[in-house]
N, C-alpha and C. Protein backbone atom coordinates (compact mmCIF):
# COMPACT_ATOMS: atom_id res chain seq x y z
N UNK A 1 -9.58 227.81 272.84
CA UNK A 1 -11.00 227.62 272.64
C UNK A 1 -11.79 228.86 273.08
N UNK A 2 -11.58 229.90 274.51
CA UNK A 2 -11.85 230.76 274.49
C UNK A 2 -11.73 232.21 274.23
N UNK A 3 -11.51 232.58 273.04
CA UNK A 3 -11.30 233.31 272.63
C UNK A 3 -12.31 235.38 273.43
N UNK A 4 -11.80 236.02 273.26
CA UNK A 4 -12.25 237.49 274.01
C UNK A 4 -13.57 236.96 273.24
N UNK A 5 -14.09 237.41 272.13
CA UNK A 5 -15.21 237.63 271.49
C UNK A 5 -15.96 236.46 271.23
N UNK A 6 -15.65 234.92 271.42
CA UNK A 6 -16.50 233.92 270.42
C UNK A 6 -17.26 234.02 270.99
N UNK A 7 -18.32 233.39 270.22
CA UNK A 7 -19.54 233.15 270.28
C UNK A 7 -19.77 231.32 270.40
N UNK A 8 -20.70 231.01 270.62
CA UNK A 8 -21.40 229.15 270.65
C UNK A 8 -20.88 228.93 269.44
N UNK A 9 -21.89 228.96 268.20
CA UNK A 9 -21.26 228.36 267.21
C UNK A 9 -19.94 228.40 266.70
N UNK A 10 -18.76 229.56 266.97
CA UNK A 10 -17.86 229.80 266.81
C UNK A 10 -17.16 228.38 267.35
N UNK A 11 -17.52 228.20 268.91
CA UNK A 11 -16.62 227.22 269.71
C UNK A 11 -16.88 225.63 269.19
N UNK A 12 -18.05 225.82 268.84
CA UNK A 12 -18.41 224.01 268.43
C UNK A 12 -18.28 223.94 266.82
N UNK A 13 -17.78 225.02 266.11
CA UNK A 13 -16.84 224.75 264.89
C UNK A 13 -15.53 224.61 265.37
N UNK A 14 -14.73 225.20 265.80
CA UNK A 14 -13.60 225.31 266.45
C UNK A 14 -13.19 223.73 266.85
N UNK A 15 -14.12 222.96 267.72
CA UNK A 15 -13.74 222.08 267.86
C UNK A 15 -14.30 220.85 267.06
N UNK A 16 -15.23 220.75 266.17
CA UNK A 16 -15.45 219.62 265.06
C UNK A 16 -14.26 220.05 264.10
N UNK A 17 -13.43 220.95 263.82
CA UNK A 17 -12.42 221.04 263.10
C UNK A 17 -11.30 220.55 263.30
N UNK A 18 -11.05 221.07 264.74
CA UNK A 18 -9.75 220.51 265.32
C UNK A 18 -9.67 219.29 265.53
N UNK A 19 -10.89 218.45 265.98
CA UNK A 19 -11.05 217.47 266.69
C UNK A 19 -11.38 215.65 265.60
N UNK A 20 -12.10 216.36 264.57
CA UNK A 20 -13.04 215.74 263.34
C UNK A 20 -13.77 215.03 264.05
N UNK A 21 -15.00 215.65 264.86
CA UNK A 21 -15.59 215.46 265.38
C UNK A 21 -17.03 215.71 264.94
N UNK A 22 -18.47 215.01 265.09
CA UNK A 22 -19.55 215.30 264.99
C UNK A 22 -19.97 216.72 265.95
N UNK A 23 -21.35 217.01 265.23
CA UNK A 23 -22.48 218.14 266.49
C UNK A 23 -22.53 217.68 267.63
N UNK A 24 -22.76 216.49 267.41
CA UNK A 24 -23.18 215.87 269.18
C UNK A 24 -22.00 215.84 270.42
N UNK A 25 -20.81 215.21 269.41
CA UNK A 25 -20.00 215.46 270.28
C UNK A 25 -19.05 216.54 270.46
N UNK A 26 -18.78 217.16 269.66
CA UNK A 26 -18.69 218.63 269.74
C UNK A 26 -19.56 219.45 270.77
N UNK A 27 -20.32 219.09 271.37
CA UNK A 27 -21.54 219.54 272.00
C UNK A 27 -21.09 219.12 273.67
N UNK A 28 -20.86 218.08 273.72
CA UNK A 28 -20.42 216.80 274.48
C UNK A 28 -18.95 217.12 275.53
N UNK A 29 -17.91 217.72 274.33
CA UNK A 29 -17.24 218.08 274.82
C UNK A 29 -17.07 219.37 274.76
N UNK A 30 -17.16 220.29 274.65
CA UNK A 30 -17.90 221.36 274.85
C UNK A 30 -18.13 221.73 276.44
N UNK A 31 -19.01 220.86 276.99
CA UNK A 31 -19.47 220.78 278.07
C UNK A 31 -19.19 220.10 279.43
N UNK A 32 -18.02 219.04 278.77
CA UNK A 32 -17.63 218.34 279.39
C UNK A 32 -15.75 219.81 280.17
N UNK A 33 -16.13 220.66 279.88
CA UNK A 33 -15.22 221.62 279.89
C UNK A 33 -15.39 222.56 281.22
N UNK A 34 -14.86 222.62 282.58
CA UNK A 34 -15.95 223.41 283.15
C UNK A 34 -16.11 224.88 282.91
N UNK A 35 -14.65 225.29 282.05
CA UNK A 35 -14.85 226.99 282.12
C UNK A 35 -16.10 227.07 280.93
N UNK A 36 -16.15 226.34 280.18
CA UNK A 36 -17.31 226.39 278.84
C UNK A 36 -18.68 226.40 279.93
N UNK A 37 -18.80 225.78 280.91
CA UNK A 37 -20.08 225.39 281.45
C UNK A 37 -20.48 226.53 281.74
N UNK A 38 -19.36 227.25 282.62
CA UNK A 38 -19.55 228.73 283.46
C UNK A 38 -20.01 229.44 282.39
N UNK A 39 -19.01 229.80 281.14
CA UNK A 39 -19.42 230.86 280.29
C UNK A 39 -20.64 230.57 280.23
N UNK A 40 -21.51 229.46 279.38
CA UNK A 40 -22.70 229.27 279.03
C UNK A 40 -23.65 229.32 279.92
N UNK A 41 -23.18 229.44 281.15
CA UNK A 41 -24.10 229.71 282.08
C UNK A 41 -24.46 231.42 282.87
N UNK A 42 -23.18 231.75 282.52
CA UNK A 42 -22.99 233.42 282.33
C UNK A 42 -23.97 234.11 281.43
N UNK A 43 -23.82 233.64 280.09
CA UNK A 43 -24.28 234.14 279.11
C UNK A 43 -25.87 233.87 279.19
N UNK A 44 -26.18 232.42 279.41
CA UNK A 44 -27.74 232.38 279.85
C UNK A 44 -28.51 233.36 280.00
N UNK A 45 -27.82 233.45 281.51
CA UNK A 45 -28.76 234.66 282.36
C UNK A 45 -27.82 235.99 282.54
N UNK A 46 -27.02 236.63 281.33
CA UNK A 46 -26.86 237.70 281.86
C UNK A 46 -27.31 238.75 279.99
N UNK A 47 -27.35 237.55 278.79
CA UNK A 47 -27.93 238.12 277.94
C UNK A 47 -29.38 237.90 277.19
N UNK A 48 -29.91 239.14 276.75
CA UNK A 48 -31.52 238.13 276.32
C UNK A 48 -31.45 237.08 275.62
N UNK A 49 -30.71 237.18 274.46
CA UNK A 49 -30.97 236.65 272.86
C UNK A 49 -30.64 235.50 273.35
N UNK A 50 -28.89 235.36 274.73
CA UNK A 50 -28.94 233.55 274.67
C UNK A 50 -30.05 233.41 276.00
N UNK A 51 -30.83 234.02 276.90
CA UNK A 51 -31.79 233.64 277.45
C UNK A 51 -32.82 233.10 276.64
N UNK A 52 -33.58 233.64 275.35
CA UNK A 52 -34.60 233.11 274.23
C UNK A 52 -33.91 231.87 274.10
N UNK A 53 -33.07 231.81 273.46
CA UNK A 53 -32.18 230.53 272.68
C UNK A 53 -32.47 229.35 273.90
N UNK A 54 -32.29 229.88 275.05
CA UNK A 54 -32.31 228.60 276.49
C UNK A 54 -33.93 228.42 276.66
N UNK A 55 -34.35 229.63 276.49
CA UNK A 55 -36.19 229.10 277.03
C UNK A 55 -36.54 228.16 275.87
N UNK A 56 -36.25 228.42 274.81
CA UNK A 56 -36.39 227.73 273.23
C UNK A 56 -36.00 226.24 273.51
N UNK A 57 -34.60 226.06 273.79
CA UNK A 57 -34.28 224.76 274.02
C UNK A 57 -34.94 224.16 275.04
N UNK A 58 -35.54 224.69 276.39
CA UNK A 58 -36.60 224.09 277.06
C UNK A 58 -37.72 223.30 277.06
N UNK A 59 -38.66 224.36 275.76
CA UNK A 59 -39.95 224.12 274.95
C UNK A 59 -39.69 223.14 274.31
N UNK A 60 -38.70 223.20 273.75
CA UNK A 60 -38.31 221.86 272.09
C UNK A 60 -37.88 220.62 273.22
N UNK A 61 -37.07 220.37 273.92
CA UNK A 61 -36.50 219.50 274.21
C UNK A 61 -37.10 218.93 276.03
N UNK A 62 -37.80 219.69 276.61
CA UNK A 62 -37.95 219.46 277.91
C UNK A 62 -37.03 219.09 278.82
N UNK A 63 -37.24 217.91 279.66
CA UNK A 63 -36.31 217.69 280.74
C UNK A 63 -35.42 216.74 279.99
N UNK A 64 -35.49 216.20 278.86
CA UNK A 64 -34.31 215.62 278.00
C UNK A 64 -33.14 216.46 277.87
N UNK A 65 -33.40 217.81 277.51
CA UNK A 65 -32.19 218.97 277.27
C UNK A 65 -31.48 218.73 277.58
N UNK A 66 -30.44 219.61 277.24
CA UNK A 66 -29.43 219.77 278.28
C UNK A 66 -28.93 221.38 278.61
N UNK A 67 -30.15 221.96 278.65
CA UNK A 67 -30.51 223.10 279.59
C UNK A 67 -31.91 223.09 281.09
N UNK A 68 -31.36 223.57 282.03
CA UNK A 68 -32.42 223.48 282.97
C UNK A 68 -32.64 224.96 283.56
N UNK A 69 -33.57 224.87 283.86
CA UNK A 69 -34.43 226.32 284.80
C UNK A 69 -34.75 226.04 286.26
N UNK A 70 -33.86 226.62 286.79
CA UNK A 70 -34.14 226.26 288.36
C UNK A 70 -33.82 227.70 289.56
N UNK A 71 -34.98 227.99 290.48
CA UNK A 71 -34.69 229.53 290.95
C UNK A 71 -34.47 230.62 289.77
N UNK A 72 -35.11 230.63 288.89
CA UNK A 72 -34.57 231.30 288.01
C UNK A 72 -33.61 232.06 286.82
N UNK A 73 -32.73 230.72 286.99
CA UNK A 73 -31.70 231.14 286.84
C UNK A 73 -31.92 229.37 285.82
N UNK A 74 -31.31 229.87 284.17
CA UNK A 74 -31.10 228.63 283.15
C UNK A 74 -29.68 228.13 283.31
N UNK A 75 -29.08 226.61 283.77
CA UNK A 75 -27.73 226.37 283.40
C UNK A 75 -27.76 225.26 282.71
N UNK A 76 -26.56 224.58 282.40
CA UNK A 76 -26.55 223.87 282.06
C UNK A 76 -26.03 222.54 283.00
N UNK A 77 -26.86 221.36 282.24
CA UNK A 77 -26.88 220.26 283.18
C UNK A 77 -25.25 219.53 283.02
């Protein structure tokens, strides 16, 4: 699943393929993963484009998300 280079959408095709699984839960488990949590929480706050993508999911979704902002720092819940 973690491949040197993937990317998000890379991993949650990866696994609705393997899995024949929906977005949601593709999403679901995904997360339910802890090295996936770390990466996505790496990537958060150490690149802009997925920092935008996390402030974005903030605005759209609020405290429903399943991204949070706390000390500065975006992870996932």
């Amino acid at each position: 699943m973690f491949r040197l280079h993937s990317d998000w959408p890379q991993i949650i095709k990866e696994l609705r393929t393997v899995h024949g699984i929906g977005l949601t839960e593709a999403i679901e488990a995904a997360f339910s993963h802890a090295g996936c949590r770390r990466w996505c929480n790496r990537r958060m706050n150490l690149f802009e484009r997925c920092r935008k993508q996390a402030a974005h999911h903030l605005r759209v979704h609020g405290s429903e998300g399943l991204i949070v902002y706390e000390n500065g720092l975006f992870r996932v819940r």
